[in-house]
N, C-alpha and C. Protein backbone atom coordinates (compact mmCIF):
# COMPACT_ATOMS: atom_id res chain seq x y z
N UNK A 1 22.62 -43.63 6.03
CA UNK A 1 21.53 -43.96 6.93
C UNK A 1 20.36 -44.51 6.12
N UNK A 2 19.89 -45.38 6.37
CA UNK A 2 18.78 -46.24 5.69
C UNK A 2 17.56 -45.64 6.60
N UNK A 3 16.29 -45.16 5.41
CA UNK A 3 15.29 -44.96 5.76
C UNK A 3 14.44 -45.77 6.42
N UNK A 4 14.39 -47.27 5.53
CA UNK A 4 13.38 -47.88 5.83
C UNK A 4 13.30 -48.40 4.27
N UNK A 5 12.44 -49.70 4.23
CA UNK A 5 11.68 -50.63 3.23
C UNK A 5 10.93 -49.17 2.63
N UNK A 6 11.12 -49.28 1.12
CA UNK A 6 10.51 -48.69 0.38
C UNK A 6 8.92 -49.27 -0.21
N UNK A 7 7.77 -48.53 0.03
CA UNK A 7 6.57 -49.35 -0.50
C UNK A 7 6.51 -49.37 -2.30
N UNK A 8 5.44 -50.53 -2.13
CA UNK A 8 5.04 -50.81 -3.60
C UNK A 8 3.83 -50.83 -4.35
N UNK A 9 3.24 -50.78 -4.69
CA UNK A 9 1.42 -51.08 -4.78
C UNK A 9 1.98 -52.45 -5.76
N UNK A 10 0.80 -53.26 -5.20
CA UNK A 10 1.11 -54.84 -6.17
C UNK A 10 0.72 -54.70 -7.39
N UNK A 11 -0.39 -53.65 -7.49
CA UNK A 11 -0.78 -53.26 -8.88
C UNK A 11 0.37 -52.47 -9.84
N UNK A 12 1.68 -52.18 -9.24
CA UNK A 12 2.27 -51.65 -10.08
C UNK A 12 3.46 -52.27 -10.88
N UNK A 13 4.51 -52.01 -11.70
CA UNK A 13 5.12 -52.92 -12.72
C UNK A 13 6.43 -53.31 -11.64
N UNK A 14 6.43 -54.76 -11.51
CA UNK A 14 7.50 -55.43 -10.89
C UNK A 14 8.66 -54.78 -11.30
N UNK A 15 9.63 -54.20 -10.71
CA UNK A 15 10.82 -53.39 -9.98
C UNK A 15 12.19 -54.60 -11.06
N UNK A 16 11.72 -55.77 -11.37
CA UNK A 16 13.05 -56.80 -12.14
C UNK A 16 11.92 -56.82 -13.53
N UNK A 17 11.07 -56.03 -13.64
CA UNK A 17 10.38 -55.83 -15.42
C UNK A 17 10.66 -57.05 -16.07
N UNK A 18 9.98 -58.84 -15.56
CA UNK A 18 9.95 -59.90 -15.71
C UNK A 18 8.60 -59.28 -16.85
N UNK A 19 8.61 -59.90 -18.26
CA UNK A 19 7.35 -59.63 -18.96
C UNK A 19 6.73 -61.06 -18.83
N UNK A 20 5.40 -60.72 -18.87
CA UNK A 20 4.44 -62.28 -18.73
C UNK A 20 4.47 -62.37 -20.14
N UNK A 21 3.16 -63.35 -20.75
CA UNK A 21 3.00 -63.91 -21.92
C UNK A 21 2.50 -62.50 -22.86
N UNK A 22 1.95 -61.73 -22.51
CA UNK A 22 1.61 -60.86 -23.12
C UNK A 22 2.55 -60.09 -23.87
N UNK A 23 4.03 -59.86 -23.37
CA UNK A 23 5.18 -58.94 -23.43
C UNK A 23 5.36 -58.01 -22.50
N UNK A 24 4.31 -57.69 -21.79
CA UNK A 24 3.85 -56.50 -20.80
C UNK A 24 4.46 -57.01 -19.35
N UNK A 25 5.53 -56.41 -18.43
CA UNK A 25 6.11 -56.06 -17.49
C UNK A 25 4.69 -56.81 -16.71
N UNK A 26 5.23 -57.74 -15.67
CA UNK A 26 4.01 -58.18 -14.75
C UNK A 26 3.82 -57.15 -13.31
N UNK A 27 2.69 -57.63 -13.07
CA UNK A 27 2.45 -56.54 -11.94
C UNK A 27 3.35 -56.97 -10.42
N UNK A 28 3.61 -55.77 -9.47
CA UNK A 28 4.80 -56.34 -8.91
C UNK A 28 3.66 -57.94 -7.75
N UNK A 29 2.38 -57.52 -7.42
CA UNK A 29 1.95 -58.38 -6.84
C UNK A 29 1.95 -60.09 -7.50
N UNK A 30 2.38 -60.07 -9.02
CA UNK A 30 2.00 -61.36 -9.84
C UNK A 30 3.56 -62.02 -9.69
N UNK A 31 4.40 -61.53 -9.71
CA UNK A 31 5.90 -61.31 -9.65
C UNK A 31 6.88 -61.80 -8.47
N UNK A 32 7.97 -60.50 -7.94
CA UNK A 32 8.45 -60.46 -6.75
C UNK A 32 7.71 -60.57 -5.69
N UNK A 33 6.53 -59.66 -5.83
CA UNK A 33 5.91 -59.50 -4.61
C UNK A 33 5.58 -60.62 -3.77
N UNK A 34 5.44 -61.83 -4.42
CA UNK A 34 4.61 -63.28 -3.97
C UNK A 34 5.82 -63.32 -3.24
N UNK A 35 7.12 -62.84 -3.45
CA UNK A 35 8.46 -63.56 -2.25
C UNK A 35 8.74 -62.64 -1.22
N UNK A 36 8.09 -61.48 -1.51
CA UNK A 36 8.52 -60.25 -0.62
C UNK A 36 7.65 -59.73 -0.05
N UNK A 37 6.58 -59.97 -0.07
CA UNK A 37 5.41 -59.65 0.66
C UNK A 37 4.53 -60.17 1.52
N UNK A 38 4.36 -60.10 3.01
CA UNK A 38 3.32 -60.69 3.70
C UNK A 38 3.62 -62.05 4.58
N UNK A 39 2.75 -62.11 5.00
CA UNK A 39 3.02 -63.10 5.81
C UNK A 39 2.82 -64.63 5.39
N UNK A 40 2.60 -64.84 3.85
CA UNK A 40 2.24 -66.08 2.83
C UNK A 40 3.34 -66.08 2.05
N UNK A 41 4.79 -64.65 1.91
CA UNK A 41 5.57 -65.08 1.26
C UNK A 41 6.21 -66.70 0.82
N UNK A 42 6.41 -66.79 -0.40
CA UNK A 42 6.73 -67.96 -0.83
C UNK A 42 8.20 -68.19 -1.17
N UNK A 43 8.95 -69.19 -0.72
CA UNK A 43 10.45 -69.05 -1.35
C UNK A 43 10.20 -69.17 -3.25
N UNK A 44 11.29 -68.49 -3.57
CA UNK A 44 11.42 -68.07 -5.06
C UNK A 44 11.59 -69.93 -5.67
N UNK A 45 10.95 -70.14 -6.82
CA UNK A 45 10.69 -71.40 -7.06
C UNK A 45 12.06 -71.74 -7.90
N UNK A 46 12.99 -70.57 -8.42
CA UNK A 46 14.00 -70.85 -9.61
C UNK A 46 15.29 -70.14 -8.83
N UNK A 47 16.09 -69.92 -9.47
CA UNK A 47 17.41 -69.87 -8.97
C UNK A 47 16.93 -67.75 -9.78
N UNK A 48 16.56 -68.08 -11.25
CA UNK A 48 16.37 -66.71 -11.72
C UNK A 48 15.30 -65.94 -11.19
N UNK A 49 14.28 -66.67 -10.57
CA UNK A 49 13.28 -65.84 -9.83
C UNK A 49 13.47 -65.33 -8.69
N UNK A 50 14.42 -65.83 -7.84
CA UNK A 50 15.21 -65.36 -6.67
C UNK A 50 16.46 -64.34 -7.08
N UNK A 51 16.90 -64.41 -7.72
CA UNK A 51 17.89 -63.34 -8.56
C UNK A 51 16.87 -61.58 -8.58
N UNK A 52 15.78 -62.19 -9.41
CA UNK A 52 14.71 -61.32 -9.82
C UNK A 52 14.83 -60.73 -8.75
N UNK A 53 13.93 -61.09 -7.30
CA UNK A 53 13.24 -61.25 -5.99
C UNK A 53 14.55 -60.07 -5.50
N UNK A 54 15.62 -60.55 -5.21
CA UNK A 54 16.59 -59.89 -4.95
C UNK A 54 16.79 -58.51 -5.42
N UNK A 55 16.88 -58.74 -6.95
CA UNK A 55 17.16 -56.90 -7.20
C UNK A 55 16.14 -56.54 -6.94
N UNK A 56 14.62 -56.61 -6.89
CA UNK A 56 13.36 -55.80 -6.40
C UNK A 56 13.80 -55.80 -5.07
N UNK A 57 14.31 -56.08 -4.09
CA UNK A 57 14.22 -56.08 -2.61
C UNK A 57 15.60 -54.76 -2.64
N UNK A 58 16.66 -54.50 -3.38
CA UNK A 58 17.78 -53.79 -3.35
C UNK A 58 16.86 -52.55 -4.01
N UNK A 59 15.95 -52.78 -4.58
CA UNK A 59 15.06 -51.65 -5.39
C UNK A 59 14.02 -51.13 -3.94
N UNK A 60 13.72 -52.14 -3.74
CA UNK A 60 12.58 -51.75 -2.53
C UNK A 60 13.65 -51.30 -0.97
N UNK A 61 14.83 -51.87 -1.11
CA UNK A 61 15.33 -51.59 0.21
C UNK A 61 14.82 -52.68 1.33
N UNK A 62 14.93 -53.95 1.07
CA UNK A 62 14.38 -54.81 2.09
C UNK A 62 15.50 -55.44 2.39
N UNK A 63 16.51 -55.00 3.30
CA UNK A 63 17.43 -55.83 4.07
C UNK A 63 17.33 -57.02 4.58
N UNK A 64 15.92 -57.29 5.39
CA UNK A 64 15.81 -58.88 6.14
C UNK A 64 15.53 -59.63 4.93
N UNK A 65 14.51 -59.34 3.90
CA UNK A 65 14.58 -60.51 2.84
C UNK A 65 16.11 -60.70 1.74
N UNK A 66 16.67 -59.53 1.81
CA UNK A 66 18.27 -60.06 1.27
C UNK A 66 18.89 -60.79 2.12
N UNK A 67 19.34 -60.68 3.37
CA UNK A 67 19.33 -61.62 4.18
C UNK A 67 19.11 -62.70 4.45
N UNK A 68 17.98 -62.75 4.42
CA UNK A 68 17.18 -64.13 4.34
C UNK A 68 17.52 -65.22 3.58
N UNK A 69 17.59 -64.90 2.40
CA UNK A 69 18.00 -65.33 0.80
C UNK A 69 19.70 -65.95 1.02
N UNK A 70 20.26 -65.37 1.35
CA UNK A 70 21.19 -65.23 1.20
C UNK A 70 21.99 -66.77 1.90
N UNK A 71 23.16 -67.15 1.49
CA UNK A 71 23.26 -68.29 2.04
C UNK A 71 24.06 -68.39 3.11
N UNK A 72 24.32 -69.24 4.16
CA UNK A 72 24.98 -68.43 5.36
C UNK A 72 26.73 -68.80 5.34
N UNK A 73 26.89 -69.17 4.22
CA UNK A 73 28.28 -69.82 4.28
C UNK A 73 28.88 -68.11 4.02
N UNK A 74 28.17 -67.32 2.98
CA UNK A 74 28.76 -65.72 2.66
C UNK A 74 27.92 -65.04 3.01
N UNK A 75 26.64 -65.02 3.80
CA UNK A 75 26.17 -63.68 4.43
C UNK A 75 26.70 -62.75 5.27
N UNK A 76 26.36 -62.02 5.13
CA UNK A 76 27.26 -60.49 5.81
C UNK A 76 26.49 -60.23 6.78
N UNK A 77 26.34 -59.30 7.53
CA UNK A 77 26.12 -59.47 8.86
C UNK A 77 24.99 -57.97 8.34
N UNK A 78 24.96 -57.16 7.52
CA UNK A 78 24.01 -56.29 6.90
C UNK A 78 24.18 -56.33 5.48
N UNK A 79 23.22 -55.27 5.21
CA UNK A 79 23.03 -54.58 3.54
C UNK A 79 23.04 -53.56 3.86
N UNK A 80 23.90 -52.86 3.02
CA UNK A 80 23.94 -51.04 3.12
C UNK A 80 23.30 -50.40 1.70
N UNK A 81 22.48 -49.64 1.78
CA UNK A 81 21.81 -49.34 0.68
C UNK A 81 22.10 -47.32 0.34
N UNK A 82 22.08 -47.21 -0.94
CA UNK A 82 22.39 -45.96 -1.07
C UNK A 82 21.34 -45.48 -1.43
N UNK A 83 20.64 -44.76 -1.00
CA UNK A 83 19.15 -44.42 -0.39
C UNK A 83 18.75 -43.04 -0.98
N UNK A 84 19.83 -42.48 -1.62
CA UNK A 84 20.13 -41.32 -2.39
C UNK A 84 19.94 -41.36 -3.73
N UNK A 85 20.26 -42.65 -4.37
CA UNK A 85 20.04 -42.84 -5.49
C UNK A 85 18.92 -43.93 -5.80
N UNK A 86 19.11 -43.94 -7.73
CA UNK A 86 18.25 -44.81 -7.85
C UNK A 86 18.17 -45.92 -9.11
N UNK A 87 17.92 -47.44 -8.70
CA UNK A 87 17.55 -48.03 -9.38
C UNK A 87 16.76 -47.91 -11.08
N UNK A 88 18.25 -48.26 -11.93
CA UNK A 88 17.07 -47.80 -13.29
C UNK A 88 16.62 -49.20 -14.13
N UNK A 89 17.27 -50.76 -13.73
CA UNK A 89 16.45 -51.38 -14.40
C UNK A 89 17.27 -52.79 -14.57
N UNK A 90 16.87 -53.65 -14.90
CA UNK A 90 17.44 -55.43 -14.87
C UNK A 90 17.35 -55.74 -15.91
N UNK A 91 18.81 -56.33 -16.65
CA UNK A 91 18.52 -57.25 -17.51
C UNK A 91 19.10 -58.44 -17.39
N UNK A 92 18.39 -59.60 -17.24
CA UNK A 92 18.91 -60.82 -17.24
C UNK A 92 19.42 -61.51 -18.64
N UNK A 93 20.61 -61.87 -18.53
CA UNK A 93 21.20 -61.87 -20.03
C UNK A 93 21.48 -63.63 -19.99
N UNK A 94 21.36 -64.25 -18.97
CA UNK A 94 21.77 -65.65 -19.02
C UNK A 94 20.58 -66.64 -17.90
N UNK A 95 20.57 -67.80 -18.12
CA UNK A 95 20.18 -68.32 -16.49
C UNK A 95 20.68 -70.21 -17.20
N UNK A 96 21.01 -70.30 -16.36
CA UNK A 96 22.07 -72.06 -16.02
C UNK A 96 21.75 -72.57 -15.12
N UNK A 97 21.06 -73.67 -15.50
CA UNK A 97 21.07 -74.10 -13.98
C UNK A 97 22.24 -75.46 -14.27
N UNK A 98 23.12 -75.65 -13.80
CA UNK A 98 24.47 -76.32 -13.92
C UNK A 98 23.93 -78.19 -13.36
N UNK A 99 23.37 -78.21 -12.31
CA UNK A 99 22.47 -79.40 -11.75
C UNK A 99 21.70 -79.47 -11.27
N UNK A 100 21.06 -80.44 -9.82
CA UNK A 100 19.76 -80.17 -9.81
C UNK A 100 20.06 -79.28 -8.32
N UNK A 101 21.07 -78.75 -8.21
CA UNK A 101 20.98 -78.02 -6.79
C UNK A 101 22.27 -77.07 -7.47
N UNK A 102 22.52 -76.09 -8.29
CA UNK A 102 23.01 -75.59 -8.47
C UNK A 102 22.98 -74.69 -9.81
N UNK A 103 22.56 -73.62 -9.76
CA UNK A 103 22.37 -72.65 -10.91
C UNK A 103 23.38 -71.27 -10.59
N UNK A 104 23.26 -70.45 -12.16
CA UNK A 104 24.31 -68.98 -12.31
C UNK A 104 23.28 -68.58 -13.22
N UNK A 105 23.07 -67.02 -12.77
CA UNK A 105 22.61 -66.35 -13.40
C UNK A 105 23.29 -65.02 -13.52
N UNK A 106 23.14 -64.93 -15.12
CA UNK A 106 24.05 -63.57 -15.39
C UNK A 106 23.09 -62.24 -15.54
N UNK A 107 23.40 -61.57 -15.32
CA UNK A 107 22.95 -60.35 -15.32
C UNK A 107 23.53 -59.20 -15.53
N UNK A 108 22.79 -58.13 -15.40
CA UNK A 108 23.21 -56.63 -15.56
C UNK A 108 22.23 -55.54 -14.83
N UNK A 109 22.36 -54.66 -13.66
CA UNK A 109 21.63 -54.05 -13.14
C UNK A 109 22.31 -52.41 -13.04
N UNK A 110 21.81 -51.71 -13.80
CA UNK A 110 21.68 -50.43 -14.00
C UNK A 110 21.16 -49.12 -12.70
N UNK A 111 22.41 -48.55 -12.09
CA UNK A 111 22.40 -47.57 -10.81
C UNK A 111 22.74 -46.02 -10.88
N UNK A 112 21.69 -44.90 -10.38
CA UNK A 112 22.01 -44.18 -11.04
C UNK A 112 22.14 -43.13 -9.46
N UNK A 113 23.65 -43.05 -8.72
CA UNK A 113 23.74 -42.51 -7.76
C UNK A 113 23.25 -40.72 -8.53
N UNK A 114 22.84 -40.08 -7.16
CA UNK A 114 22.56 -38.78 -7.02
C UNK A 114 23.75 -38.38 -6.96
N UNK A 115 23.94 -37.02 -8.12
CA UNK A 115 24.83 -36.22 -8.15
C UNK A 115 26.21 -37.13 -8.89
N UNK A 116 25.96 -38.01 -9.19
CA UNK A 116 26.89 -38.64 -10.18
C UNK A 116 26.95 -39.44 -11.32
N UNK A 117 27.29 -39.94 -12.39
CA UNK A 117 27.22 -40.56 -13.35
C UNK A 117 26.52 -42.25 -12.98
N UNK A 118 25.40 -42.98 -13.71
CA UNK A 118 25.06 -44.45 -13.61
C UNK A 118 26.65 -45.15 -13.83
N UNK A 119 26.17 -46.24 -13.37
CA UNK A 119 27.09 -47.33 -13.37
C UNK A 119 26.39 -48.63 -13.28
N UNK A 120 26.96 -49.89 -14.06
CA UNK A 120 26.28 -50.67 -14.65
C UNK A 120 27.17 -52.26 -13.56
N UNK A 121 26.34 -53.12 -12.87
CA UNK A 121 26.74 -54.12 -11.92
C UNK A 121 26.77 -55.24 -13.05
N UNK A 122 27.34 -56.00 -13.35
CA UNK A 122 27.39 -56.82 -14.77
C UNK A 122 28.04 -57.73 -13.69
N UNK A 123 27.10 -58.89 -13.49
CA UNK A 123 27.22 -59.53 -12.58
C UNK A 123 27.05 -61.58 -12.98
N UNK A 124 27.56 -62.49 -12.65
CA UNK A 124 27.34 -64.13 -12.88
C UNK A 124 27.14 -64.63 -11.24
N UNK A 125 26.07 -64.23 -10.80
CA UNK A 125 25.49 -65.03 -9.75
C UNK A 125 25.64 -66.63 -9.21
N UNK A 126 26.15 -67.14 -8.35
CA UNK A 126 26.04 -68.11 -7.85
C UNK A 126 24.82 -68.70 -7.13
N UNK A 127 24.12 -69.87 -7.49
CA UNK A 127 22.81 -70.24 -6.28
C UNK A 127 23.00 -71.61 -6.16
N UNK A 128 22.18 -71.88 -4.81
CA UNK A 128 22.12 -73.51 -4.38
C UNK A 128 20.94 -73.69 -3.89
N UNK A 129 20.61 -74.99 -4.15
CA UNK A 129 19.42 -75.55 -3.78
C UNK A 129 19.42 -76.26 -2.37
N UNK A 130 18.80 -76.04 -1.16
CA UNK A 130 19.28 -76.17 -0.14
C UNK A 130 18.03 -76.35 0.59
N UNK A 131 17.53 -77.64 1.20
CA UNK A 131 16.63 -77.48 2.54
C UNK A 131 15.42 -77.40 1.68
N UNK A 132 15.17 -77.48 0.04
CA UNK A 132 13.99 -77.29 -0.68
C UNK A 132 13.50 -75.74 -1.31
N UNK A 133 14.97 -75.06 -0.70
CA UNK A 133 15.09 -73.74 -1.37
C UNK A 133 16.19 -73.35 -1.76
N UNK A 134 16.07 -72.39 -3.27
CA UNK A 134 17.21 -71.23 -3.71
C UNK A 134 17.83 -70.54 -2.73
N UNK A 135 19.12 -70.56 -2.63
CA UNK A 135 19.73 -69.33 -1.70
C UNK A 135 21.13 -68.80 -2.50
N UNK A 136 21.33 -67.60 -2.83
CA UNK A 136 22.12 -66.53 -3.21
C UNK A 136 23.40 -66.82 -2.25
N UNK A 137 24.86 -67.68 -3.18
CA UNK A 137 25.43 -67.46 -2.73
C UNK A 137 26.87 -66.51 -2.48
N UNK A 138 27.36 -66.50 -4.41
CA UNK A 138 27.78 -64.81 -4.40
C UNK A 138 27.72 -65.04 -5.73
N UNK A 139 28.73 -64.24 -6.18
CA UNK A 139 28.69 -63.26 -7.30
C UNK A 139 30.36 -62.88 -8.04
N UNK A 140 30.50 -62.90 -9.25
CA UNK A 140 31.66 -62.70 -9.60
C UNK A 140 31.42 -61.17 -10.89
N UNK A 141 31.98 -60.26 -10.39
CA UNK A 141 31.68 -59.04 -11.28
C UNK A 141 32.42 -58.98 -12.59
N UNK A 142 31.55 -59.02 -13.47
CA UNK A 142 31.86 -59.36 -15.34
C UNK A 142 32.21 -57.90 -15.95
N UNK A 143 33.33 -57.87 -16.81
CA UNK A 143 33.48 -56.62 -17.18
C UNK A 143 32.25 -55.87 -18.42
């Protein structure tokens, strides 16, 4: 059973720990938040910033913006979230953009269900450029 969208303060460290120029984790309002928040949300400008956007929304629990994102040739009809556990952290290990409407981004996202051992999503993302936006179209799981 899904609670609900988990809150964020914008002042606090973006949920995909993107570091700005400083080295320092940006704040989630400088970050994701600009795609996930409000009624000025902006589509994600990169194929990896929408990647980003995404695991903060699976962190935050925002079903309509995974959705959203998502492209409709493989969208699913929900997101089921395990609401029990918790998100421990992103590392983006690759980003390609292959042409000018087509990028993969590799990754690794770290899950740490309640009452059981983490497990690690080691993931090569598919995206397309479509209509003047990124959209998430799947995913092939990397050992």
């Amino acid at each position: 059973m899904n609670a609900g969208p988990l809150a964020l303060q914008g002042d606090q460290p973006c949920p995909c720990a993107r570091a700005g120029t400083s080295g320092k984790p940006l704040r989630f309002s400088a970050c994701c938040g600009q795609y996930l928040e409000g009624d000025a949300a902006s589509p994600a400008a990169d194929a990896q910033s929408l990647m980003r956007s995404r695991y903060s929304a699976f962190v935050l629990q925002r079903e309509s913006y995974l959705l959203g994102t998502w492209h409709t040739s493989t969208r699913p009809a929900h997101v089921g979230f395990d609401t029990t556990g918790k998100w421990l952290g992103l590392e983006v290990r690759k980003a390609l953009v292959s042409s000018a409407t087509d990028a993969e981004v590799e990754f690794i996202a770290r899950f740490k269900p309640q009452g059981a051992s983490s497990w690690r999503l080691h993931e090569r993302s598919r995206f397309v450029l479509q209509d003047g936006r990124w959209w998430y179209v799947d995913g092939v799981q990397l050992a």
